[in-house]
N, C-alpha and C. Protein backbone atom coordinates (compact mmCIF):
# COMPACT_ATOMS: atom_id res chain seq x y z
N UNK A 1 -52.91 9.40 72.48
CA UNK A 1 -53.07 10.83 72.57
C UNK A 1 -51.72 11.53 72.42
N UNK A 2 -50.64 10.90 72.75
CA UNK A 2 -49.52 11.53 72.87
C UNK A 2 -49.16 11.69 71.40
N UNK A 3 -49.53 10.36 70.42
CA UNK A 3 -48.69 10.60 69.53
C UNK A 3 -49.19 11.75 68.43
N UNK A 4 -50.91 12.16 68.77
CA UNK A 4 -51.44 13.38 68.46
C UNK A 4 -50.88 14.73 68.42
N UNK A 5 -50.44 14.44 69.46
CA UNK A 5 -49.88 15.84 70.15
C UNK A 5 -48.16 16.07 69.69
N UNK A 6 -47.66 14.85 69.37
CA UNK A 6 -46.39 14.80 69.03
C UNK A 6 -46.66 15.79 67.32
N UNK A 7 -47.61 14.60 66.74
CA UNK A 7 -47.83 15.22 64.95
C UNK A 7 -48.15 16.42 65.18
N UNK A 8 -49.35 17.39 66.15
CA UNK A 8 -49.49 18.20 65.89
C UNK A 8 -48.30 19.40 66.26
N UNK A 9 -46.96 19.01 67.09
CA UNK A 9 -46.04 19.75 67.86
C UNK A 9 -45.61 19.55 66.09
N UNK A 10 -45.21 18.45 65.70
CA UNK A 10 -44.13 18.62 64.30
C UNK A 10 -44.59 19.46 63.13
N UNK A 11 -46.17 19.96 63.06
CA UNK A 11 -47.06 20.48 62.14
C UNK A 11 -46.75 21.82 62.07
N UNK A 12 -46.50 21.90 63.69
CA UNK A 12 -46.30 23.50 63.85
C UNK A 12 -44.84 23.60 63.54
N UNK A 13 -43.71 23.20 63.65
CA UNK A 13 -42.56 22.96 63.60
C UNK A 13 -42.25 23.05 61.81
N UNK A 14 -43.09 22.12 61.20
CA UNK A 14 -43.00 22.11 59.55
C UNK A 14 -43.37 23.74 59.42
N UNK A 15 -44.65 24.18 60.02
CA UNK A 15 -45.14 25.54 59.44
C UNK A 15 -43.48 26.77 59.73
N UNK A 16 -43.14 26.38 60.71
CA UNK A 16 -42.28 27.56 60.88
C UNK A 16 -41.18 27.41 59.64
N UNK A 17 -40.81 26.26 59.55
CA UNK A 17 -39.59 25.92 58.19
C UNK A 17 -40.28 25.93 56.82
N UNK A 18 -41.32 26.05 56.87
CA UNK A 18 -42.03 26.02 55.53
C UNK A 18 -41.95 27.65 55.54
N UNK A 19 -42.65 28.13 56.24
CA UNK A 19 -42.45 29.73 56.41
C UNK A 19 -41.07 30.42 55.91
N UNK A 20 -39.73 29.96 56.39
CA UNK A 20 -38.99 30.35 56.08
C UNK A 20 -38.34 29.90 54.86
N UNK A 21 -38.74 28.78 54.37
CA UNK A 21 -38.11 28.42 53.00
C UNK A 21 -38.80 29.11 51.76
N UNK A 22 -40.02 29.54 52.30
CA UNK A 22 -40.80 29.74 51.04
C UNK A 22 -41.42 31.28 51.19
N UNK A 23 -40.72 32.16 52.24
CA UNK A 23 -41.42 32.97 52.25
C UNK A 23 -41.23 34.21 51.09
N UNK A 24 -40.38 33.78 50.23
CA UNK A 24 -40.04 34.67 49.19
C UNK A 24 -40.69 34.53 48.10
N UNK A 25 -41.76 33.16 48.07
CA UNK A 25 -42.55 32.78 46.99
C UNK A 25 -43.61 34.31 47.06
N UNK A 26 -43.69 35.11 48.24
CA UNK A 26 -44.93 35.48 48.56
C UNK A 26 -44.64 37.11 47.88
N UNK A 27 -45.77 37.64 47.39
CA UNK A 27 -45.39 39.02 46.20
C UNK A 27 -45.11 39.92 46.70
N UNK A 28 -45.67 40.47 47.53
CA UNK A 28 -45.14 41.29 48.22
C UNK A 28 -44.99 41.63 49.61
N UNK A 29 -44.32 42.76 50.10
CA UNK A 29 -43.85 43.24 51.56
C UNK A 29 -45.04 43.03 51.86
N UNK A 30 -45.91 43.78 51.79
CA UNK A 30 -47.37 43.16 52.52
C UNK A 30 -48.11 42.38 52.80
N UNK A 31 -47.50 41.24 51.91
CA UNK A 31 -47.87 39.68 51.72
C UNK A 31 -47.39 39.57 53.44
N UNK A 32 -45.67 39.49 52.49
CA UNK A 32 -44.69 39.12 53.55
C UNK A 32 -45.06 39.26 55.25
N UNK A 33 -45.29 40.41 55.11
CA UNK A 33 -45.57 41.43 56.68
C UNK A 33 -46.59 40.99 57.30
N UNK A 34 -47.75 40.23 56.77
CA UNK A 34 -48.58 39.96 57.17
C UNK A 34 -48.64 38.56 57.26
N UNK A 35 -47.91 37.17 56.93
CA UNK A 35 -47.30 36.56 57.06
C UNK A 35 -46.63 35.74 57.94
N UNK A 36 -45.28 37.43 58.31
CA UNK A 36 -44.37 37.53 59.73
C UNK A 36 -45.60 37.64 60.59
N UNK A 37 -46.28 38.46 60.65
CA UNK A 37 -47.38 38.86 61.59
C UNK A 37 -47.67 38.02 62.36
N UNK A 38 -48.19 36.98 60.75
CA UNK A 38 -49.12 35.38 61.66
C UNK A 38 -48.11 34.55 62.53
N UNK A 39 -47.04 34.40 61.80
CA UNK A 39 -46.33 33.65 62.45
C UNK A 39 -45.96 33.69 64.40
N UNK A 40 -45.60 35.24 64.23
CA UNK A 40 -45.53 35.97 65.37
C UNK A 40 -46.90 35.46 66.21
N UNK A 41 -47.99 35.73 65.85
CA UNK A 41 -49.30 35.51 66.74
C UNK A 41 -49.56 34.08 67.09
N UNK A 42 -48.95 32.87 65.97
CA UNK A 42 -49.39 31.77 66.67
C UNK A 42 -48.36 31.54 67.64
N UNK A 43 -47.02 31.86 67.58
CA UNK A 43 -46.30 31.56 69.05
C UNK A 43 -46.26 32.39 69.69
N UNK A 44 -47.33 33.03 69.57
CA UNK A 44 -47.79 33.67 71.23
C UNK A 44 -49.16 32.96 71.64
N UNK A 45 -49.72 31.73 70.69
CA UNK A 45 -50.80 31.35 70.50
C UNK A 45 -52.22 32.12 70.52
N UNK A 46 -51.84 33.07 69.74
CA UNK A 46 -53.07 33.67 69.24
C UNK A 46 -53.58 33.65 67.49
N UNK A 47 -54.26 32.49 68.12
CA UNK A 47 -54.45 32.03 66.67
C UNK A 47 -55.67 32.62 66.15
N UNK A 48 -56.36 33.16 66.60
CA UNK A 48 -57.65 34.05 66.03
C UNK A 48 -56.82 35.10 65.19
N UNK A 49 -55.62 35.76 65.82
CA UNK A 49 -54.91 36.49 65.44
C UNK A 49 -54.24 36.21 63.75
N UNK A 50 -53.69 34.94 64.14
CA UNK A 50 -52.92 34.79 63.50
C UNK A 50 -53.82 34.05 62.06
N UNK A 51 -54.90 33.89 62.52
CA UNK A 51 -55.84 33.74 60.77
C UNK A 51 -56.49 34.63 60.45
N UNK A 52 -56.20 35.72 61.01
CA UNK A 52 -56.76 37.12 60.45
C UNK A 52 -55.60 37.99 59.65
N UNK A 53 -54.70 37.46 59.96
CA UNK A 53 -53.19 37.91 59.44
C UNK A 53 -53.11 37.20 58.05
N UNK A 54 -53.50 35.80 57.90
CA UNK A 54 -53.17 34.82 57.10
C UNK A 54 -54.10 34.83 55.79
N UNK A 55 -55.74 35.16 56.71
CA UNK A 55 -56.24 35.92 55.54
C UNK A 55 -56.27 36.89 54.87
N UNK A 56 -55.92 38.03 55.52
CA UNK A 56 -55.57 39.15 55.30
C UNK A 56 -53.82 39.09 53.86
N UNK A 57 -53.45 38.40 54.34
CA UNK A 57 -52.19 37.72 53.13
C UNK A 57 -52.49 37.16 51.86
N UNK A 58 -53.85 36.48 52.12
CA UNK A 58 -54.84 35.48 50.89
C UNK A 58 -55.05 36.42 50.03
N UNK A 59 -55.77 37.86 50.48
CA UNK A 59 -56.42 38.66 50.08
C UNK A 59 -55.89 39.27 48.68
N UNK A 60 -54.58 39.99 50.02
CA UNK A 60 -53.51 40.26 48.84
C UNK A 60 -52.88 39.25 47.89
N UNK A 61 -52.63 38.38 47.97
CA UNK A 61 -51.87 36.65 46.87
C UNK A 61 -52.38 35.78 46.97
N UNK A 62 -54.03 35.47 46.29
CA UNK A 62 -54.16 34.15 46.98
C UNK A 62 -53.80 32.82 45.87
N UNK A 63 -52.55 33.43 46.26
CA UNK A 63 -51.93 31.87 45.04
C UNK A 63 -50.43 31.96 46.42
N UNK A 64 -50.58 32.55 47.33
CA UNK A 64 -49.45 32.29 48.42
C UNK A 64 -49.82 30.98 48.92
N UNK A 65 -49.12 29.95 48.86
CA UNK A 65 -49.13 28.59 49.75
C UNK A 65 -48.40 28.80 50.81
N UNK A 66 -47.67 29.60 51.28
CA UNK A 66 -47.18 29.64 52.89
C UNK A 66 -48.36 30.03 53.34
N UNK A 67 -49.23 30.98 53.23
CA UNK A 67 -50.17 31.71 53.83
C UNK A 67 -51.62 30.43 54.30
N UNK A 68 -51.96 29.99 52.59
CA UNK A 68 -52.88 28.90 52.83
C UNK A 68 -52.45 27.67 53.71
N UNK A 69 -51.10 27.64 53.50
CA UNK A 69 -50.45 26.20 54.71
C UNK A 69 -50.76 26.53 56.66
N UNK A 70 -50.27 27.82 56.02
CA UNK A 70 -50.18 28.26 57.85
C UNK A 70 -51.99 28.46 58.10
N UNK A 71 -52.76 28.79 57.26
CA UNK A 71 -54.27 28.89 57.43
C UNK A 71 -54.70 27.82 58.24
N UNK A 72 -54.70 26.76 57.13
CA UNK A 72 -54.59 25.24 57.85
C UNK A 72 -54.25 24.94 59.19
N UNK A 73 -52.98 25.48 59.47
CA UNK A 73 -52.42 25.00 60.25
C UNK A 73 -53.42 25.74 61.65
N UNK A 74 -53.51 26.72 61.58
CA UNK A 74 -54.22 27.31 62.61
C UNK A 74 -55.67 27.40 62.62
N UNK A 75 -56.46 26.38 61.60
CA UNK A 75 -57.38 26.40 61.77
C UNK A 75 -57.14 24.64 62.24
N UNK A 76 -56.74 24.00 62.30
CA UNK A 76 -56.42 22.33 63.14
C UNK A 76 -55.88 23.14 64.11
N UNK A 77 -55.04 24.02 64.90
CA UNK A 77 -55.17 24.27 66.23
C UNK A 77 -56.55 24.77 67.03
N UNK A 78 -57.85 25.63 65.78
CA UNK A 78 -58.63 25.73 66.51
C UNK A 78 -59.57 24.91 66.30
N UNK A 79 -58.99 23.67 65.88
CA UNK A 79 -60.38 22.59 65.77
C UNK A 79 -60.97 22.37 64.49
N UNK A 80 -60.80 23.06 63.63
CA UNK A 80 -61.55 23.19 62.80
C UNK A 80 -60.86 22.56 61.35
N UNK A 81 -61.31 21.45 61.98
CA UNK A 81 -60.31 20.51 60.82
C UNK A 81 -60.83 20.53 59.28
N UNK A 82 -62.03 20.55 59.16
CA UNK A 82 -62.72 20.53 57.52
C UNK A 82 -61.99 21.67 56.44
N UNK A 83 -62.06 23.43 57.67
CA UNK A 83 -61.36 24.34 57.01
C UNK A 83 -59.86 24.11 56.83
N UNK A 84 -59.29 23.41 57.90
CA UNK A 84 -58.06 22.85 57.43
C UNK A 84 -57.46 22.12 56.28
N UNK A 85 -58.55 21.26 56.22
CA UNK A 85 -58.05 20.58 54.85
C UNK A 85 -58.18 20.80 53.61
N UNK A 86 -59.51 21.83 53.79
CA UNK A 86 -59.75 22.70 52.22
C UNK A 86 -58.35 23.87 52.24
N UNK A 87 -58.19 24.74 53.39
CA UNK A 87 -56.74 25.22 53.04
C UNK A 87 -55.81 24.24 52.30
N UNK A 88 -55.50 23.39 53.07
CA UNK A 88 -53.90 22.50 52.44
C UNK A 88 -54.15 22.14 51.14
N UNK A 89 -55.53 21.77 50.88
CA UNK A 89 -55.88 21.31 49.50
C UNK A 89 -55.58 22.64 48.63
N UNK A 90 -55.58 23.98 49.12
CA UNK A 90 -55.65 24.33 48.35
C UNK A 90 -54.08 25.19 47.95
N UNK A 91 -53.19 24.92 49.15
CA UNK A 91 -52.06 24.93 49.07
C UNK A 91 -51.32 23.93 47.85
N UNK A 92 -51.68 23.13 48.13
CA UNK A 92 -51.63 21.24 47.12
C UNK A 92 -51.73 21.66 45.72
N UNK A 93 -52.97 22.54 45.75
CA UNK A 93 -53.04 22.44 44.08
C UNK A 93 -52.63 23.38 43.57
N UNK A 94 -51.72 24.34 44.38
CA UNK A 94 -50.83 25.70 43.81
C UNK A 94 -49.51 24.63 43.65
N UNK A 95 -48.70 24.25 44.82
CA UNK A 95 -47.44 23.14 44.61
C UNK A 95 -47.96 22.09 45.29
N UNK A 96 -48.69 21.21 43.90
CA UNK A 96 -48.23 19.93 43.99
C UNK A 96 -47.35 19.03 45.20
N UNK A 97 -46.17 19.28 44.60
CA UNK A 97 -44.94 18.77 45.33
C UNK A 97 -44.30 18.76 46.33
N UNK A 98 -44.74 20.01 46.69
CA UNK A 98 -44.53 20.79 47.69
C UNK A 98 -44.08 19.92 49.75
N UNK A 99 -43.38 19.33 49.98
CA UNK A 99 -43.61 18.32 50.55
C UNK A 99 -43.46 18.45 52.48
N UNK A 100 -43.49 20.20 52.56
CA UNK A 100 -44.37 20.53 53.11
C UNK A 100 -45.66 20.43 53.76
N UNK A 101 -46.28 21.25 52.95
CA UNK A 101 -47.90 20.69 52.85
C UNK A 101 -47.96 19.63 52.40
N UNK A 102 -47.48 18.70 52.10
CA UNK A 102 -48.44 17.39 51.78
C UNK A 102 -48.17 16.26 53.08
N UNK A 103 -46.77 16.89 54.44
CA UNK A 103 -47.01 16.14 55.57
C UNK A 103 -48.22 16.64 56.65
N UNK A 104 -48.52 18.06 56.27
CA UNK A 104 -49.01 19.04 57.63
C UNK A 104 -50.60 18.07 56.96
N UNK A 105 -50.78 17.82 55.61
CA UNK A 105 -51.75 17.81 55.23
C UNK A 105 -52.87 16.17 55.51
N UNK A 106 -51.24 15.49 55.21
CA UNK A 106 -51.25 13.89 55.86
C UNK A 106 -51.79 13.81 57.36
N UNK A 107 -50.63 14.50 57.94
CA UNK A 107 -50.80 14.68 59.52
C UNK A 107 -52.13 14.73 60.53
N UNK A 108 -53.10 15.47 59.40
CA UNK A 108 -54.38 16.70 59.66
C UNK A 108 -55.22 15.52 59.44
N UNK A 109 -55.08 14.99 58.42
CA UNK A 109 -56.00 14.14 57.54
C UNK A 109 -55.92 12.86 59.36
N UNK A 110 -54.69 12.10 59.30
CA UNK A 110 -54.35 10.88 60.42
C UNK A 110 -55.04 11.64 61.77
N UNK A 111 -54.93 12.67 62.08
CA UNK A 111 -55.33 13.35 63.00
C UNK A 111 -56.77 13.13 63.19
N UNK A 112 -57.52 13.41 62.39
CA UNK A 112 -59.10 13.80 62.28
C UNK A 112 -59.40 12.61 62.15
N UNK A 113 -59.06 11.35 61.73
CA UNK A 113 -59.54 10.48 61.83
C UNK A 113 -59.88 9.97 63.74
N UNK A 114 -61.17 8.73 63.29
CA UNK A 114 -61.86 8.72 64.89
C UNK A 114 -60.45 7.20 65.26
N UNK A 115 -60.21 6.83 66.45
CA UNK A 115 -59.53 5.61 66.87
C UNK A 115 -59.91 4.27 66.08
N UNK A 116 -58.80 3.83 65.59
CA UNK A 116 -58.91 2.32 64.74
C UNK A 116 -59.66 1.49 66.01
N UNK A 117 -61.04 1.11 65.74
CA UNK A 117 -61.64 -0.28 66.65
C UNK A 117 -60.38 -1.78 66.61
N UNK A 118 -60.56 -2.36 67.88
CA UNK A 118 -59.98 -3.87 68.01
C UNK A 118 -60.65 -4.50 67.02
N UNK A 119 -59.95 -5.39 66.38
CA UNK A 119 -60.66 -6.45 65.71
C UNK A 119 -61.55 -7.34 66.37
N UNK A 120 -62.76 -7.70 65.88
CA UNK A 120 -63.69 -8.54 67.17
C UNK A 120 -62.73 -9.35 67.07
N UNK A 121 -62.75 -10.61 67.94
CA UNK A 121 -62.46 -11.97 68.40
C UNK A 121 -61.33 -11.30 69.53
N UNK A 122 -60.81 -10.34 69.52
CA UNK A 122 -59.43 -10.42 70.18
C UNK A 122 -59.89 -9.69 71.35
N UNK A 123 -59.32 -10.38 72.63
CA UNK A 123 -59.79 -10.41 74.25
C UNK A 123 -58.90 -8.93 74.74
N UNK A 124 -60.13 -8.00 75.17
CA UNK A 124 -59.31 -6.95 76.08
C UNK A 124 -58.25 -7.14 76.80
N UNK A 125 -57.35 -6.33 77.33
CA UNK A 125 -56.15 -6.74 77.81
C UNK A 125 -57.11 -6.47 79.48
N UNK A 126 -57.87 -6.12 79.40
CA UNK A 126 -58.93 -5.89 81.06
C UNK A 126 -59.49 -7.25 81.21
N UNK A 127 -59.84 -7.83 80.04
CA UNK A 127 -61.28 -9.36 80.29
C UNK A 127 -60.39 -10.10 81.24
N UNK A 128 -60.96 -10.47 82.25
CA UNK A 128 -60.54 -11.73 82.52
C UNK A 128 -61.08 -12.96 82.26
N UNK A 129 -60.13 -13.78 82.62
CA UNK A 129 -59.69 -14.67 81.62
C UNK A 129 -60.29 -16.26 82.51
């Protein structure tokens, strides 16, 4: 569980540096502003907030990949991992390369998966023996 919580602490951590490296990709002040907005709302953790901001950004550019990254990102804080990954995907297929989104996207993906089962034959560390 911890190391969940570790990927999802670094997810949010990528979003803020992704935010700032790329926020000039985005067309305009209103993009932008709305953007800052989200950013602002998820570290106050208001993330209802802050994907109403993010869509509201789509609206205006939706070829912005900060906007669709951070979408993602705050829709895996509210659980909602499926919309998450259609965001990043769709971050992905604006930049490719982008290597950014393709950890938040990894991350999301390792995340959502259910716990790797023991291999049968091999004895609980509880069985006794």
């Amino acid at each position: 569980m911890a190391g969940g919580m570790n990927k999802k602490f670094v997810s949010f951590h990528l979003l803020i540096a992704f935010l700032a490296f790329f926020l000039s990709a985005c067309s305009s002040t209103s993009v932008i502003d709305q953007v800052k907005f989200g950013v602002w709302a998820s570290e106050k953790n208001l993330w209802d907030e802050a994907v109403f901001r993010w869509k509201k950004a789509l609206l205006a550019n939706p070829n912005s990949v900060a906007a669709h990254n951070n979408l993602a990102v705050a829709f895996e804080k509210k659980g909602l991992v499926d919309d998450a990954l259609k965001e990043y995907e769709a971050a992905l297929k604006l930049e490719p390369d982008n290597s950014y989104v393709k950890s938040n996207y990894q991350n999301c993906k390792e995340n959502s998966q259910p716990p790797k089962k023991e291999k049968e034959g091999k004895k609980d560390n509880n069985e006794k023996k």
